[in-house]
Each structure stands twice: as structure tokens, then as C-alpha cells.
PDB file of N, CA and C in Angstrom:
ATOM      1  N   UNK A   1     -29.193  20.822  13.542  1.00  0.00           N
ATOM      2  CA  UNK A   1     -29.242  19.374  13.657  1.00  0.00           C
ATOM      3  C   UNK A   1     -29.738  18.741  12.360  1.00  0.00           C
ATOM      4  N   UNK A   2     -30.914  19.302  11.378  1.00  0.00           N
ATOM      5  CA  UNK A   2     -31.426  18.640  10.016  1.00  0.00           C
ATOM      6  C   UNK A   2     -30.879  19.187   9.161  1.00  0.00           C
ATOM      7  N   UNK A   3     -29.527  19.840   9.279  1.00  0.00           N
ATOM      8  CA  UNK A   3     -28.356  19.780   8.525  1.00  0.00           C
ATOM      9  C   UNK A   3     -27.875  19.039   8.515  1.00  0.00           C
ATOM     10  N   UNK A   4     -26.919  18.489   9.409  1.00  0.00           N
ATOM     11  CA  UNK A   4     -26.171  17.695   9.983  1.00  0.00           C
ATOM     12  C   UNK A   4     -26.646  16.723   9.894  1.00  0.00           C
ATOM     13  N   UNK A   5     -27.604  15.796   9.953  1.00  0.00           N
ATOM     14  CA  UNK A   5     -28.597  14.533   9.155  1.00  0.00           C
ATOM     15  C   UNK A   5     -28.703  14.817   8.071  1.00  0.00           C
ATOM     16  N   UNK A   6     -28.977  15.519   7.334  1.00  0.00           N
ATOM     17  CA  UNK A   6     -28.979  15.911   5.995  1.00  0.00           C
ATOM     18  C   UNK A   6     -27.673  15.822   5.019  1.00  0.00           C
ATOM     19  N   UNK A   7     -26.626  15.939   5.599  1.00  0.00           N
ATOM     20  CA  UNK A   7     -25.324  15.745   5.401  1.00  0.00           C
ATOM     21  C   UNK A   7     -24.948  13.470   5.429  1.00  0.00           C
ATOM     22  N   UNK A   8     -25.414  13.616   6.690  1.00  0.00           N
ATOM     23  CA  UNK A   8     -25.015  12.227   7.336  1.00  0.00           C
ATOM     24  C   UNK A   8     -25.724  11.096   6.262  1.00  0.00           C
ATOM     25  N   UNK A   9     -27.009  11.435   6.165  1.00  0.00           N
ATOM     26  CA  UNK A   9     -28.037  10.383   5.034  1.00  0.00           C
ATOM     27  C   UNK A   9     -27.679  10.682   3.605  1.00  0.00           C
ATOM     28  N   UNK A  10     -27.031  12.124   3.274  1.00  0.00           N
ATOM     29  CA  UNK A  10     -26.603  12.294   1.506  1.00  0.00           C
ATOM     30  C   UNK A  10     -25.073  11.439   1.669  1.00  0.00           C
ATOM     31  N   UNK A  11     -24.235  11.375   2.104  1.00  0.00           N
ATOM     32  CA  UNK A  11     -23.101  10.757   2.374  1.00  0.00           C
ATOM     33  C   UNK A  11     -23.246   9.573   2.258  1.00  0.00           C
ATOM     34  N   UNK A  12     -24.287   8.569   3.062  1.00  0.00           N
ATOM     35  CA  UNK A  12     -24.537   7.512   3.229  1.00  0.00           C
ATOM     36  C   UNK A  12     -25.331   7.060   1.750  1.00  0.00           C
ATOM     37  N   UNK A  13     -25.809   7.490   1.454  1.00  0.00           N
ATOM     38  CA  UNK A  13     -26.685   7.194  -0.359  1.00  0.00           C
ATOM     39  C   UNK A  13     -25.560   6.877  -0.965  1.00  0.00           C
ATOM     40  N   UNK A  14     -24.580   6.924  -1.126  1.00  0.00           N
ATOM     41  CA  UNK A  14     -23.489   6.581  -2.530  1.00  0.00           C
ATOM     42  C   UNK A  14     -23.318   5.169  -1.969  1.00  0.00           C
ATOM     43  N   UNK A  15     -23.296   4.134  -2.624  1.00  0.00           N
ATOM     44  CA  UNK A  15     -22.379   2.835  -2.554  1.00  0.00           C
ATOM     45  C   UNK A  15     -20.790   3.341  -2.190  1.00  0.00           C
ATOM     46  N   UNK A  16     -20.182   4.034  -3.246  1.00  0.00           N
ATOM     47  CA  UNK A  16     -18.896   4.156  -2.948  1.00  0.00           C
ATOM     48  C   UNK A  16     -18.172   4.297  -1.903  1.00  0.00           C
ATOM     49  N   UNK A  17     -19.182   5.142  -1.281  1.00  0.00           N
ATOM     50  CA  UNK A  17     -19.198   6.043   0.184  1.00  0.00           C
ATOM     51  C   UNK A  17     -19.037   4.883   1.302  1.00  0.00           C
ATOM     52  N   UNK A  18     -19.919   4.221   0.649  1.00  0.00           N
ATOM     53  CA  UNK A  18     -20.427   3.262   2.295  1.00  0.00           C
ATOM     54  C   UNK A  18     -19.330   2.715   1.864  1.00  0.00           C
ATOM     55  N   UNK A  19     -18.889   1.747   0.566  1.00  0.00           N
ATOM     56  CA  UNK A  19     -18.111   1.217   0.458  1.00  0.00           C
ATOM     57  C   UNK A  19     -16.431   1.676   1.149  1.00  0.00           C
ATOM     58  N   UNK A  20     -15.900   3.000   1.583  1.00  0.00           N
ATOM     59  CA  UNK A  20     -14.794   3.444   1.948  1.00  0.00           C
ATOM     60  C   UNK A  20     -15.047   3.467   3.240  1.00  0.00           C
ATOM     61  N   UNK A  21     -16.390   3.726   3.870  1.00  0.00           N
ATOM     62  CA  UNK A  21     -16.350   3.295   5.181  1.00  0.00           C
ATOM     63  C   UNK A  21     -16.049   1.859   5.567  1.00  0.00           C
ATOM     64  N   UNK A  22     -16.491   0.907   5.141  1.00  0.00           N
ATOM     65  CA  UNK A  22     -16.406  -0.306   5.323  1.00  0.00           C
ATOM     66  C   UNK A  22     -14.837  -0.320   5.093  1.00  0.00           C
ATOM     67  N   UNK A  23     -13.950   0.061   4.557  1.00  0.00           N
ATOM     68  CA  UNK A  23     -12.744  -0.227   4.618  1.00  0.00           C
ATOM     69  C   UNK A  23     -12.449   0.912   5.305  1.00  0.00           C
ATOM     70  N   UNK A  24     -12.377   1.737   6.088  1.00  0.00           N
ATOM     71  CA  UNK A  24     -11.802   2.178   7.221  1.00  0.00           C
ATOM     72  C   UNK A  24     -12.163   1.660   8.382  1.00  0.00           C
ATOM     73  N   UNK A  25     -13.296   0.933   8.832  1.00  0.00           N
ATOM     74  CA  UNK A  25     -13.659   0.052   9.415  1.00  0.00           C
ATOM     75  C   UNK A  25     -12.168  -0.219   9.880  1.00  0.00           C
ATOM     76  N   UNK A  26     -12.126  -1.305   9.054  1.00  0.00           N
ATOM     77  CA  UNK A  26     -10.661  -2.002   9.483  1.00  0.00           C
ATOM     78  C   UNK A  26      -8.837  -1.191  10.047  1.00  0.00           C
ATOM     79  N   UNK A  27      -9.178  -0.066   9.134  1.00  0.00           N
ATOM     80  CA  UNK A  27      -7.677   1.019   9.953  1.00  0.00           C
ATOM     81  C   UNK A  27      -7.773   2.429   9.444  1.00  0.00           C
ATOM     82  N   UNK A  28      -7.000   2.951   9.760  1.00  0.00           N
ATOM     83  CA  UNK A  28      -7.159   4.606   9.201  1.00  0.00           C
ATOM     84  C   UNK A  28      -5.972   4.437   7.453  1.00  0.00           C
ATOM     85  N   UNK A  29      -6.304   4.743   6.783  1.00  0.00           N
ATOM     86  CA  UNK A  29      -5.862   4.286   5.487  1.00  0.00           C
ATOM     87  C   UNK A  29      -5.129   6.148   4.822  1.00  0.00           C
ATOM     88  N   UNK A  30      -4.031   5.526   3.578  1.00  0.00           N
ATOM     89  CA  UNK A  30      -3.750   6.614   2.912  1.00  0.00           C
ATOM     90  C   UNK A  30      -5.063   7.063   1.872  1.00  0.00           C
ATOM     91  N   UNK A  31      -4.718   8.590   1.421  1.00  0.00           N
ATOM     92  CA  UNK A  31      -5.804   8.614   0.715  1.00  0.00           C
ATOM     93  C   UNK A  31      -5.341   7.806  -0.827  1.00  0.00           C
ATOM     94  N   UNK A  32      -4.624   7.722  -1.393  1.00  0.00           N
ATOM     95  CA  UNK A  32      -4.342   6.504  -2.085  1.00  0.00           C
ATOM     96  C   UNK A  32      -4.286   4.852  -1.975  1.00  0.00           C
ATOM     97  N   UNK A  33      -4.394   4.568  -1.174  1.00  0.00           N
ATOM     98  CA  UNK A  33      -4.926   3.045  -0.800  1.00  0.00           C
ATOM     99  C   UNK A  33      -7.017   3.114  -0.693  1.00  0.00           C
ATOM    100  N   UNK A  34      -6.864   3.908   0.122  1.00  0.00           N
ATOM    101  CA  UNK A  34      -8.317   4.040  -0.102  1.00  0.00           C
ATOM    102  C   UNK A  34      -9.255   4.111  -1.818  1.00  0.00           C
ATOM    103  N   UNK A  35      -8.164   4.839  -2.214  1.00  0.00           N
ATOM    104  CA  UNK A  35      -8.545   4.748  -4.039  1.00  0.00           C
ATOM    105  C   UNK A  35      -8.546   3.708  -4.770  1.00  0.00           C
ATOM    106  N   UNK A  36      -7.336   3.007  -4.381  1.00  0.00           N
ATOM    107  CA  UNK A  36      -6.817   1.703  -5.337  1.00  0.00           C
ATOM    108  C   UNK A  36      -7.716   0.590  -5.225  1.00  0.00           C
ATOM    109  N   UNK A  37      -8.696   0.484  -4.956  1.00  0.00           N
ATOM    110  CA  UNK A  37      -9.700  -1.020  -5.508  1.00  0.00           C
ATOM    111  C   UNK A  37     -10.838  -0.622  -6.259  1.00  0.00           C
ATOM    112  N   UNK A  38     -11.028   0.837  -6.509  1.00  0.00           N
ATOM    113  CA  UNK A  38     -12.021   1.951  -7.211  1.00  0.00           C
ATOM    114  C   UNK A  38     -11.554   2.338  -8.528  1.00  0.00           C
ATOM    115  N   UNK A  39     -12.586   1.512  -9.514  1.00  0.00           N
ATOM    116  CA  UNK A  39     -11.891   1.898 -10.804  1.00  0.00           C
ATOM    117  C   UNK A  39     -12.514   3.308 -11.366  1.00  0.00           C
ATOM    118  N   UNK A  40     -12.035   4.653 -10.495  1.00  0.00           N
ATOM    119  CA  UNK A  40     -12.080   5.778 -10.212  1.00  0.00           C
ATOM    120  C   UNK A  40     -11.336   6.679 -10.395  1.00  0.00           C
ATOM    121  N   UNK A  41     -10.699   7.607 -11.330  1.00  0.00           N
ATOM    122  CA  UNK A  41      -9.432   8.728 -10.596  1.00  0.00           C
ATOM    123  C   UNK A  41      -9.563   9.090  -9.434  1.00  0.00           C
ATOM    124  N   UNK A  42      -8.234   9.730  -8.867  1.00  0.00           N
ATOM    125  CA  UNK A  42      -8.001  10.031  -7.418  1.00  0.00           C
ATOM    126  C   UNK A  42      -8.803  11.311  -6.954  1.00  0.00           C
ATOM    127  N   UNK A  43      -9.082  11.939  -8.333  1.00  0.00           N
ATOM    128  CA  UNK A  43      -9.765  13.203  -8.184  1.00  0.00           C
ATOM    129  C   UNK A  43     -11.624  12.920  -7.591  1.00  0.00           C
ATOM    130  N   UNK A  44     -11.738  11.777  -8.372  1.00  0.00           N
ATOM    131  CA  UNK A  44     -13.086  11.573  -7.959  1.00  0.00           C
ATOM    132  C   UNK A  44     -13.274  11.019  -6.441  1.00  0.00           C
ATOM    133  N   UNK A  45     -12.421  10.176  -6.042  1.00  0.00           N
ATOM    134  CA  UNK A  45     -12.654   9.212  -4.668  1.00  0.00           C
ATOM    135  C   UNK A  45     -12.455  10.474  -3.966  1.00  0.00           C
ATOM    136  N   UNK A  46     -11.382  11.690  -4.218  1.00  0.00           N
ATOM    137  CA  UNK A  46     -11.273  12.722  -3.572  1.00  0.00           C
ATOM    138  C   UNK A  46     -12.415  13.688  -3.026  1.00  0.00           C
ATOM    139  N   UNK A  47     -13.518  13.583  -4.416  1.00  0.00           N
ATOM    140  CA  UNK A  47     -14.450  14.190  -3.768  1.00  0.00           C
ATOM    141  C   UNK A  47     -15.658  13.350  -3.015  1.00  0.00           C
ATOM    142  N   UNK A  48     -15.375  12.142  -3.152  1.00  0.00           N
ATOM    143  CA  UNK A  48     -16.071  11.133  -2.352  1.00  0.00           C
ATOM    144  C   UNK A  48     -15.898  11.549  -0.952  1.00  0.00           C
ATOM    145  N   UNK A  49     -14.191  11.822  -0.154  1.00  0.00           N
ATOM    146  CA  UNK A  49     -13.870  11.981   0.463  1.00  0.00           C
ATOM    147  C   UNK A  49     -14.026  12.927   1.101  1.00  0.00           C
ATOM    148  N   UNK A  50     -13.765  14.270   0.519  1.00  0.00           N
ATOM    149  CA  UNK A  50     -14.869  15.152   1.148  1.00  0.00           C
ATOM    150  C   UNK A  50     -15.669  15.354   1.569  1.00  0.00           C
ATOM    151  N   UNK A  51     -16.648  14.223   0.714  1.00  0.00           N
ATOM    152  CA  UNK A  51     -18.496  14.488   1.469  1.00  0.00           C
ATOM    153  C   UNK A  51     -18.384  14.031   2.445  1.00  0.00           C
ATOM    154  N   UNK A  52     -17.792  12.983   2.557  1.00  0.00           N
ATOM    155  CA  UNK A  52     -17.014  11.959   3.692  1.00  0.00           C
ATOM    156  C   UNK A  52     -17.194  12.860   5.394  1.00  0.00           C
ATOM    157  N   UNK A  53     -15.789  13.901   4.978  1.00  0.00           N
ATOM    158  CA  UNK A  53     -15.643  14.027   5.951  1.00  0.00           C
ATOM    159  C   UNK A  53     -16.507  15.895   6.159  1.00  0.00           C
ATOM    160  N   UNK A  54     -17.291  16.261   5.393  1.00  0.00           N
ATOM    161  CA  UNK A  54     -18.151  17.128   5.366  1.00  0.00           C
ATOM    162  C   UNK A  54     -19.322  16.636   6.246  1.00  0.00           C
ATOM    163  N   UNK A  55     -19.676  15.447   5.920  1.00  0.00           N
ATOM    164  CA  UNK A  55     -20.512  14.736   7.181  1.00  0.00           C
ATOM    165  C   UNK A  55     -20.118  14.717   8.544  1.00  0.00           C
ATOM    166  N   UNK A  56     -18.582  14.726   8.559  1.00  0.00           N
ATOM    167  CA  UNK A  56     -18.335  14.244  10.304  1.00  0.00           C
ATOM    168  C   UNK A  56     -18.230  13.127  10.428  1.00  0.00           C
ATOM    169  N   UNK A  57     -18.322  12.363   8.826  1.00  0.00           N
ATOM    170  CA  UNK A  57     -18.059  10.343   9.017  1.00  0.00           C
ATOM    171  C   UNK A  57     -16.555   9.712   9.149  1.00  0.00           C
ATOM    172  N   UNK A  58     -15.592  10.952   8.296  1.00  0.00           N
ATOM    173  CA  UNK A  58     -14.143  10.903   8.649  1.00  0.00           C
ATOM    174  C   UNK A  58     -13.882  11.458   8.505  1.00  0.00           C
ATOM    175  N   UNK A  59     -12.297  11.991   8.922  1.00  0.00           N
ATOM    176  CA  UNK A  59     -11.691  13.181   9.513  1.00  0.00           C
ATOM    177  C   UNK A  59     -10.719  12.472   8.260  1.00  0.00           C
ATOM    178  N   UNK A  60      -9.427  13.767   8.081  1.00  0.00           N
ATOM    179  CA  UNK A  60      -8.630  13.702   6.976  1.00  0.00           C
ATOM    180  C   UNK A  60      -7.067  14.374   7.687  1.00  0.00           C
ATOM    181  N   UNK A  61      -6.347  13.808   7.636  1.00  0.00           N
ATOM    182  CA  UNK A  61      -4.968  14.682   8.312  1.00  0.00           C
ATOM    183  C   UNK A  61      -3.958  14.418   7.054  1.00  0.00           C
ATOM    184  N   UNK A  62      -3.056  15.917   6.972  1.00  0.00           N
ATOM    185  CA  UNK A  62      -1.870  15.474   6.346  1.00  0.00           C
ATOM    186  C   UNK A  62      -0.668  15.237   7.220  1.00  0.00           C
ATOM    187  N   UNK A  63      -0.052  14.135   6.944  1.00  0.00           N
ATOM    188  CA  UNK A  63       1.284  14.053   7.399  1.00  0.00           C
ATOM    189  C   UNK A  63       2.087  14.065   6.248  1.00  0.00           C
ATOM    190  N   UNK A  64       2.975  15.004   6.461  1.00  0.00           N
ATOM    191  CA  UNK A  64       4.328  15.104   5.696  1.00  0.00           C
ATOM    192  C   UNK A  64       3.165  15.144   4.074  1.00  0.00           C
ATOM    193  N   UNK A  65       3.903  14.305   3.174  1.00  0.00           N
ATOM    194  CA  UNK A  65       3.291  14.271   2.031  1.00  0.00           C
ATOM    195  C   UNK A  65       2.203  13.506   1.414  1.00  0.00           C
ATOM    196  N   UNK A  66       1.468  12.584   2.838  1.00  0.00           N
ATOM    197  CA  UNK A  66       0.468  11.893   2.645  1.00  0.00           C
ATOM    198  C   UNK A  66      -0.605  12.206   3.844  1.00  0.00           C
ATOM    199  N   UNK A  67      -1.627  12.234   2.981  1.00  0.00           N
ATOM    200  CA  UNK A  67      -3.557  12.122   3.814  1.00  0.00           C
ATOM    201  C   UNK A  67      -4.022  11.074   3.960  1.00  0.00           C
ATOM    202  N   UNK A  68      -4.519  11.147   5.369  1.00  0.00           N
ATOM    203  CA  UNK A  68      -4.690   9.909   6.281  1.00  0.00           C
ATOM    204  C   UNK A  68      -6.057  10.094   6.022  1.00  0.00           C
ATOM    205  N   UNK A  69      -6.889   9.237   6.140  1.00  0.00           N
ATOM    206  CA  UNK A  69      -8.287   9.112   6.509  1.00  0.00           C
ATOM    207  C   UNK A  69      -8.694   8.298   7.788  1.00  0.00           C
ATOM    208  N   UNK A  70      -9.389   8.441   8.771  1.00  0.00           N
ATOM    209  CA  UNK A  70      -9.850   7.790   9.853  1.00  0.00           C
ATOM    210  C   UNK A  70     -11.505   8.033   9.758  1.00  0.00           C
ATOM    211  N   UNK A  71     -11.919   6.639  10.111  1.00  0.00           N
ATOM    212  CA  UNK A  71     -13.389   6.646  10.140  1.00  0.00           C
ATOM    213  C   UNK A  71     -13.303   7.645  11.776  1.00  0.00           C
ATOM    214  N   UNK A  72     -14.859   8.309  11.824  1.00  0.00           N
ATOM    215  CA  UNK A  72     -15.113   8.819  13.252  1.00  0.00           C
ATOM    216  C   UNK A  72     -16.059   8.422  13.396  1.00  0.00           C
ATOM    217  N   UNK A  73     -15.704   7.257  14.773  1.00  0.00           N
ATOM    218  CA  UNK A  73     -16.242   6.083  15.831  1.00  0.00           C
ATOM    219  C   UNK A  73     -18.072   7.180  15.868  1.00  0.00           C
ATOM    220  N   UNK A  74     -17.886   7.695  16.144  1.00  0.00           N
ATOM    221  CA  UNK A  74     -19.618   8.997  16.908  1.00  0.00           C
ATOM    222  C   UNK A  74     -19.525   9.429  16.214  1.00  0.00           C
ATOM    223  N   UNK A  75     -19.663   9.004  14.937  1.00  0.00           N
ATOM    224  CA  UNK A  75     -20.222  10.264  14.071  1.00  0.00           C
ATOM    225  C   UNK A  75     -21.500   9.747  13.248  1.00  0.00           C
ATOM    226  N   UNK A  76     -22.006   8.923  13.453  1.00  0.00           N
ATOM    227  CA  UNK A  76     -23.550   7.847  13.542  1.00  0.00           C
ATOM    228  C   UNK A  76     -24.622   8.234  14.045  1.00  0.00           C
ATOM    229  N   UNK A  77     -23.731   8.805  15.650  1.00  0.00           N
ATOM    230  CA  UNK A  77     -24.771   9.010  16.801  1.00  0.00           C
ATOM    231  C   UNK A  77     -26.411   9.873  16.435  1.00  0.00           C
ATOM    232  N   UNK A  78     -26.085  10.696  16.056  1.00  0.00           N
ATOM    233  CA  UNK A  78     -27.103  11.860  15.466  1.00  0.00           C
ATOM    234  C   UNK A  78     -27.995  11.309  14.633  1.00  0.00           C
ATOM    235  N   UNK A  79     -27.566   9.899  13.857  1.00  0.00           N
ATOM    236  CA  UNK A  79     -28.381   9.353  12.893  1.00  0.00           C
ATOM    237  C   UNK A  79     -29.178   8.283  13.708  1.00  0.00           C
ATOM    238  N   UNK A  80     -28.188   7.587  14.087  1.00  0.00           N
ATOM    239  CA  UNK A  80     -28.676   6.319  15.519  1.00  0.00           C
ATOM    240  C   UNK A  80     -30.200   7.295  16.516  1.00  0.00           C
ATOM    241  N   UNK A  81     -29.531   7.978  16.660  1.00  0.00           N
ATOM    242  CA  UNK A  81     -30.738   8.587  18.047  1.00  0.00           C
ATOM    243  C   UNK A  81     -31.821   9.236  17.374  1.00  0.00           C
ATOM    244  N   UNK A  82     -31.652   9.898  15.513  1.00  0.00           N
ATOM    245  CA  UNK A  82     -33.146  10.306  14.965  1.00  0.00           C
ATOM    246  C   UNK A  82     -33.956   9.325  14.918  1.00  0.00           C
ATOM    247  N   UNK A  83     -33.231   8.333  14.401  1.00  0.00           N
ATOM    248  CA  UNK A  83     -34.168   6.860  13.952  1.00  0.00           C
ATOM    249  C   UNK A  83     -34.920   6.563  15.000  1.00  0.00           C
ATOM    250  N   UNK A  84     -34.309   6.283  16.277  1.00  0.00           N
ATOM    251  CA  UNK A  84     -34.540   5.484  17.517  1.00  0.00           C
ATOM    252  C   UNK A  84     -36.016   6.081  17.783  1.00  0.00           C
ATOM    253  N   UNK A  85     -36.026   8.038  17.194  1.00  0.00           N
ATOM    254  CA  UNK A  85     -37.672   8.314  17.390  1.00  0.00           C
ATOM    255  C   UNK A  85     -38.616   7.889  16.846  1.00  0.00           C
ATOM    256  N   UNK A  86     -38.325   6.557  15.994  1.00  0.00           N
ATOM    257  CA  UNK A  86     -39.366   6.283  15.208  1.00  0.00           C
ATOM    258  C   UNK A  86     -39.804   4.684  15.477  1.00  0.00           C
ATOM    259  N   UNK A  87     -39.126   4.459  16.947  1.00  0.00           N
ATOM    260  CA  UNK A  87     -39.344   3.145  18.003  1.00  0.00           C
ATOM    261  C   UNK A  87     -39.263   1.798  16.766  1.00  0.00           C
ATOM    262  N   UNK A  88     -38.432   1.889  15.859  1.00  0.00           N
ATOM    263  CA  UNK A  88     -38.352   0.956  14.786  1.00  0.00           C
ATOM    264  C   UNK A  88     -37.295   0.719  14.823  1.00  0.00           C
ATOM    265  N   UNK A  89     -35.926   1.298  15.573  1.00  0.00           N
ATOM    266  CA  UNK A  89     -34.726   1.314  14.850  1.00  0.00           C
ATOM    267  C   UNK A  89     -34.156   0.834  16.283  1.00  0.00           C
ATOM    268  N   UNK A  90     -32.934  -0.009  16.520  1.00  0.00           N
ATOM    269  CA  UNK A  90     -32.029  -0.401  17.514  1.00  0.00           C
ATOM    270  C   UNK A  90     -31.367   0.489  17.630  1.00  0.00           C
ATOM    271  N   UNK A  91     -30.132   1.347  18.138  1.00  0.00           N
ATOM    272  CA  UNK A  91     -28.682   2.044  18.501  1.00  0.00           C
ATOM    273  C   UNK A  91     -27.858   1.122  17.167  1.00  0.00           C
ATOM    274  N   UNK A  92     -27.570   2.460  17.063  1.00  0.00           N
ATOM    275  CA  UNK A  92     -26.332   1.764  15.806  1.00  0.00           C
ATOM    276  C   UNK A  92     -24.980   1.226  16.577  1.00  0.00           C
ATOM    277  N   UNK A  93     -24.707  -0.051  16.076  1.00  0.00           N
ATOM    278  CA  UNK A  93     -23.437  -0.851  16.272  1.00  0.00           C
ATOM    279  C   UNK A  93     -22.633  -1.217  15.795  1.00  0.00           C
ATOM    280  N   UNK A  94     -21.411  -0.491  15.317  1.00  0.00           N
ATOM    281  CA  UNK A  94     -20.750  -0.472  14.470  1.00  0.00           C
ATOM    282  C   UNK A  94     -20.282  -1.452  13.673  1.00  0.00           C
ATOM    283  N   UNK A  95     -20.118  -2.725  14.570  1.00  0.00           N
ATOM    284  CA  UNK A  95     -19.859  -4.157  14.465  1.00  0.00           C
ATOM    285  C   UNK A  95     -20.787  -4.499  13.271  1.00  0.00           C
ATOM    286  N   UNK A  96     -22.320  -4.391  13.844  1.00  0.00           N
ATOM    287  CA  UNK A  96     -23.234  -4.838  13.198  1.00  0.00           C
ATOM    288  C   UNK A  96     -23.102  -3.835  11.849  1.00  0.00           C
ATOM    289  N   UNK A  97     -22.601  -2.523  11.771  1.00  0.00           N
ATOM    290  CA  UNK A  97     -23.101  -1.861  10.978  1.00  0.00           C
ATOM    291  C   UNK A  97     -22.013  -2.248   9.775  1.00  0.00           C
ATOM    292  N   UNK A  98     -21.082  -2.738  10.058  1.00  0.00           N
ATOM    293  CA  UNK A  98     -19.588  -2.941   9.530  1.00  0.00           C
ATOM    294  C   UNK A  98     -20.263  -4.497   8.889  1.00  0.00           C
ATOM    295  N   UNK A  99     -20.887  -5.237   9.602  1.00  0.00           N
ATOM    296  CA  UNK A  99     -21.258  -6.270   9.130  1.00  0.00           C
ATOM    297  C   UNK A  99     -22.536  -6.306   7.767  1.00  0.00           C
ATOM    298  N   UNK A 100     -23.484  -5.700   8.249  1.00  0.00           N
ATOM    299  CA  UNK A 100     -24.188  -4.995   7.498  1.00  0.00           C
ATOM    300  C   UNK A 100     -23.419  -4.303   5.642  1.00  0.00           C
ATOM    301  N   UNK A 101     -23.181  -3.520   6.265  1.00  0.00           N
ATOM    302  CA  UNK A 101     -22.260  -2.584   4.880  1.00  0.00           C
ATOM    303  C   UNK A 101     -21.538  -3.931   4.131  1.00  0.00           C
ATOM    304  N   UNK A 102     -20.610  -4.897   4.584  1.00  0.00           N
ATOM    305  CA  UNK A 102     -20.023  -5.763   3.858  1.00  0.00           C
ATOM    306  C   UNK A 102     -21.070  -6.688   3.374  1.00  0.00           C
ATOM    307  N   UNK A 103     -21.961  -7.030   3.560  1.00  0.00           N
ATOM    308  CA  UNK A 103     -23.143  -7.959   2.973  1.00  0.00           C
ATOM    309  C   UNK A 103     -24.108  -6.974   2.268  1.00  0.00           C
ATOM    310  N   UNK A 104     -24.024  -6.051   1.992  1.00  0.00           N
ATOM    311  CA  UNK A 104     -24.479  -5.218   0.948  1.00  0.00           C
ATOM    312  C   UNK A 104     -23.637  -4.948   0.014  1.00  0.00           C
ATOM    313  N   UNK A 105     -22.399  -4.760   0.177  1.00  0.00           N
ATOM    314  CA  UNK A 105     -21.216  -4.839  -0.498  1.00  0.00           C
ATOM    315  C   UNK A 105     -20.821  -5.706  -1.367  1.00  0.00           C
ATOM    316  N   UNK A 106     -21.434  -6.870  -0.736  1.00  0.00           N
ATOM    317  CA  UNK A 106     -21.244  -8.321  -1.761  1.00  0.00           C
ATOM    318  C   UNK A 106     -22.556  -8.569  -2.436  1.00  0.00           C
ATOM    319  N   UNK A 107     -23.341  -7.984  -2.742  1.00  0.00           N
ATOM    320  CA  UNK A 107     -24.467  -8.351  -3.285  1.00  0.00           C
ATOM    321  C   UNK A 107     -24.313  -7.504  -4.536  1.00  0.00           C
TER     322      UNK A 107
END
């Protein structure tokens, strides 16, 4: 399990990171659209993407000649319910958390 948080909170430390969640938020994306607003090579967002989904934050499929990325809805949970032991923290809400991430995003 303090793997698996350990994974979930190093993932979550990059801006970039949060930043690609916040745009899967909105749909499951190519792994080239996901690149294109990152003045990044594909190689790098690639390994963004990995940690990504090395966490359990998104999953990665190939179809045919393109990789999909999808955020995964429960894959928070583990982080949501450590916090909650520290009677400081609400249940994570994605809404809110989606809201959150974009107003950090703009700052």
C-alpha cells in the first residue's frame, strides 16, 4: 500500500503531470494530442506518461497505430482515504479536484 502512495504522490509532484490529468479530465485523448500544448518532445511527455500510468492514474491502450490515454476515475481512492486519517482532509472529488488542478494551472 506505501508503494502504491508512494507512486500516487511522486506522479502528482510534476506540474506537467497534473497538468495531463486535468486534460483527460475532459476525454480519453491520443498520446499525441496530449503532447501538443507541451513545449516538450514526444519522448519526454512519453515518459511523463508512464509515471502516469505506473501510478494507476491512467491506463494506456493501443489501437491500431495510435495510444489512447484514459484518466482512471479510482485511482485517487488510496490517496483520498490516507489523508482522510489525518481528520483534515474531505474524500476526493473529482469535480472539485478537476477544478482545483485548473486554478493551479492558471496561476
Amino acid at each position: 500500500m506505501n508503494d502504491k502512495l508512494d507512486l500516487t504522490f511522486a506522479a502528482l509532484a510534476d506540474p506537467t503531470r497534473r497538468a495531463i490529468l486535468t486534460m483527460l479530465l475532459e476525454d480519453d485523448m491520443a498520446v499525441t494530442d496530449v503532447a501538443e500544448p507541451f513545449d516538450m518532445s514526444l519522448a519526454a511527455i512519453s515518459k511523463h506518461l508512464r509515471i502516469l500510468t505506473a501510478a494507476g492514474l491512467i491506463s494506456q491502450e493501443k489501437l491500431g497505430r495510435v495510444t489512447w490515454c484514459k484518466l482512471e476515475p479510482g485511482a485517487l481512492k488510496a490517496a483520498s482515504v490516507w489523508m482522510q486519517g489525518f481528520g483534515q482532509f474531505e474524500p476526493v472529488n473529482l469535480d472539485d479536484f478537476e477544478r482545483f488542478l485548473e486554478a493551479t494551472l492558471k496561476d
